[in-house]
C-alpha atoms as a PDB file:
ATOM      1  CA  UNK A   1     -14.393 -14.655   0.051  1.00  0.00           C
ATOM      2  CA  UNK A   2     -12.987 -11.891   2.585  1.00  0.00           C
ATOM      3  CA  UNK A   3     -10.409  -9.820   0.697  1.00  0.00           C
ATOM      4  CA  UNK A   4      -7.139  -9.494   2.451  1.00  0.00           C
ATOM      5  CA  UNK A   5      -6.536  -5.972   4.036  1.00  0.00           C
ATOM      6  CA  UNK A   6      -3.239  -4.562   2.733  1.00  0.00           C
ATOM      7  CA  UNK A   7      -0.768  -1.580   4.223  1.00  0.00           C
ATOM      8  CA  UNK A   8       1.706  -0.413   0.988  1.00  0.00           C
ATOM      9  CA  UNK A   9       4.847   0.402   2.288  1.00  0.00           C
ATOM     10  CA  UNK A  10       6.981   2.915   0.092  1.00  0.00           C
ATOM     11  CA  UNK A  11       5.443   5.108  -3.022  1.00  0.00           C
ATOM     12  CA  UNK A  12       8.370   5.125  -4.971  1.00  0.00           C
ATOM     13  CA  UNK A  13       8.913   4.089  -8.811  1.00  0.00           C
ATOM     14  CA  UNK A  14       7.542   0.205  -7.633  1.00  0.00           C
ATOM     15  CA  UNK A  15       4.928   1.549  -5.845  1.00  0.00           C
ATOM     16  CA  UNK A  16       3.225   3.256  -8.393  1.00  0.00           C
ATOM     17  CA  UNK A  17       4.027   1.484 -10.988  1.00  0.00           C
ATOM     18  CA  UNK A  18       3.992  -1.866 -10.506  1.00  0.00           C
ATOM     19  CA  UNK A  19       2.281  -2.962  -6.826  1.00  0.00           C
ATOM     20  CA  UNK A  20      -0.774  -0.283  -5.915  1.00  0.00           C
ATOM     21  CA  UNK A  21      -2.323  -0.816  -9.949  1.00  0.00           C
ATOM     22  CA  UNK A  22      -2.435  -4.374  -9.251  1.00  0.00           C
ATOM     23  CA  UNK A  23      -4.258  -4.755  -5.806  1.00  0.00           C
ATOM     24  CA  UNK A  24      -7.333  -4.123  -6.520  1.00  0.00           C
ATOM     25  CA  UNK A  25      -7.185  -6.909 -10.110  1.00  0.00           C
ATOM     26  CA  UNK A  26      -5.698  -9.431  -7.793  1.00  0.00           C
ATOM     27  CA  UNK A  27      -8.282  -9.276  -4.730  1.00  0.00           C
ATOM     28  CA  UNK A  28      -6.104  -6.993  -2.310  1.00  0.00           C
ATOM     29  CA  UNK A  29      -7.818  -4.492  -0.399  1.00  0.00           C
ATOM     30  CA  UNK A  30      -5.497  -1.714  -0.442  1.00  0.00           C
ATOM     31  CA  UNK A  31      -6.023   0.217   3.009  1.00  0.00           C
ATOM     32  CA  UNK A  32      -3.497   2.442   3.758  1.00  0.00           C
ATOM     33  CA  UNK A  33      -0.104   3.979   2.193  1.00  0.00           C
ATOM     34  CA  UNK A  34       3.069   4.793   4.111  1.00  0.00           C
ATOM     35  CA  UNK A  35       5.038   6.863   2.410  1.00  0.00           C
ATOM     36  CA  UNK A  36       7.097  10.370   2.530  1.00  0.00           C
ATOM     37  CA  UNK A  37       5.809  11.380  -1.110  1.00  0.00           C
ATOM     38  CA  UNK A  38       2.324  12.041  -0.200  1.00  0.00           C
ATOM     39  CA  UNK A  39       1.736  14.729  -2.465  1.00  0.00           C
ATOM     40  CA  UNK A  40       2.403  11.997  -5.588  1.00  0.00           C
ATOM     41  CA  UNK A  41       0.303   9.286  -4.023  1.00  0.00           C
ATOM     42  CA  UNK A  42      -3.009  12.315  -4.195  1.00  0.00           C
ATOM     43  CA  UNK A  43      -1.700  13.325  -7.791  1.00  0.00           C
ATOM     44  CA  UNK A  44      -1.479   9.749  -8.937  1.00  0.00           C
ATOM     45  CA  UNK A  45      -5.347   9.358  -7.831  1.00  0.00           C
ATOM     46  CA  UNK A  46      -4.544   5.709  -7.192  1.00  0.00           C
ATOM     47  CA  UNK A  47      -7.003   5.279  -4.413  1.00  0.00           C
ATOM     48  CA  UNK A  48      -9.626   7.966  -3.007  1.00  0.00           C
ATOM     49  CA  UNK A  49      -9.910   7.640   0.965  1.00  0.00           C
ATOM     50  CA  UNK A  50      -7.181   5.345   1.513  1.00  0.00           C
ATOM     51  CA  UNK A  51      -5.445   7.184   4.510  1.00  0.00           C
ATOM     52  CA  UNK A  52      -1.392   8.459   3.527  1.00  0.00           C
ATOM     53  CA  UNK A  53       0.951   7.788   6.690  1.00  0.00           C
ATOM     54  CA  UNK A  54       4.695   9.134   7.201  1.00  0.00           C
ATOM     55  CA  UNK A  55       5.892   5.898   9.054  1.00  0.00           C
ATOM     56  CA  UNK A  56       4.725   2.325   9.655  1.00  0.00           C
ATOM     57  CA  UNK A  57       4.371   3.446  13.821  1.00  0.00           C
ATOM     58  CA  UNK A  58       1.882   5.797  13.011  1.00  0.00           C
ATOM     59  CA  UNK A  59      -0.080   3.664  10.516  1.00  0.00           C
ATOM     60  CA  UNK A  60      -0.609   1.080  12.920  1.00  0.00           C
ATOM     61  CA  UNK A  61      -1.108   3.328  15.632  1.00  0.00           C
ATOM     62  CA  UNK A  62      -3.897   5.101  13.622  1.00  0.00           C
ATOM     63  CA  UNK A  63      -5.299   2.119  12.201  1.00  0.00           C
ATOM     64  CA  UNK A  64      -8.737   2.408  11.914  1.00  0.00           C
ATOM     65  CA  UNK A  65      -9.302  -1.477  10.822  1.00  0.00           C
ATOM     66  CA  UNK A  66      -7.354  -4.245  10.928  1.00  0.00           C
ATOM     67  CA  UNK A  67      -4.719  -5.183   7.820  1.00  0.00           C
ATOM     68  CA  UNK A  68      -3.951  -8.607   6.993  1.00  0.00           C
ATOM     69  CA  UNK A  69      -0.687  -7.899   4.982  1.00  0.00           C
END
C-alpha cells in the first residue's frame, strides 16, 4: 500500500500537538511543513529531513516529490 504524501500547513498549537504526532501512526507520509515558526518545528524534532517552507507558493514550487494531500 503506497502511503499518501502529505504537506502540513501551519505549526501552531494544532500542529504540534495534535496533527504532525499522528501522521506517521495513521499511514501519512509527512513531507514537508509550511510554516513561519521554523525554529519550533527543528526544536520539536518532529521529523528529521522533512524540508520547513515560509508559504504554500514556495513549497510547491520547491517540491522535490509529489504530495497527495
Amino acid at each position: 500500500m503506497v502511503r499518501p504524501r502529505i504537506i502540513l500547513i501551519g505549526f501552531g498549537f494544532a500542529g504540534q500537538v495534535f496533527h504532525a504526532p499522528l501522521f506517521a501512526p495513521s499511514g501519512l507520509d509527512l513531507v514537508a511543513v509550511v510554516t513561519s515558526k521554523e525554529a519550533t518545528f527543528v526544536a520539536e524534532k518532529v521529523r528529521k529531513n522533512v524540508p520547513v517552507f515560509s508559504t504554500l507558493e514556495v513549497a510547491l514550487k520547491s517540491a522535490s516529490e509529489t504530495f497527495d494531500l
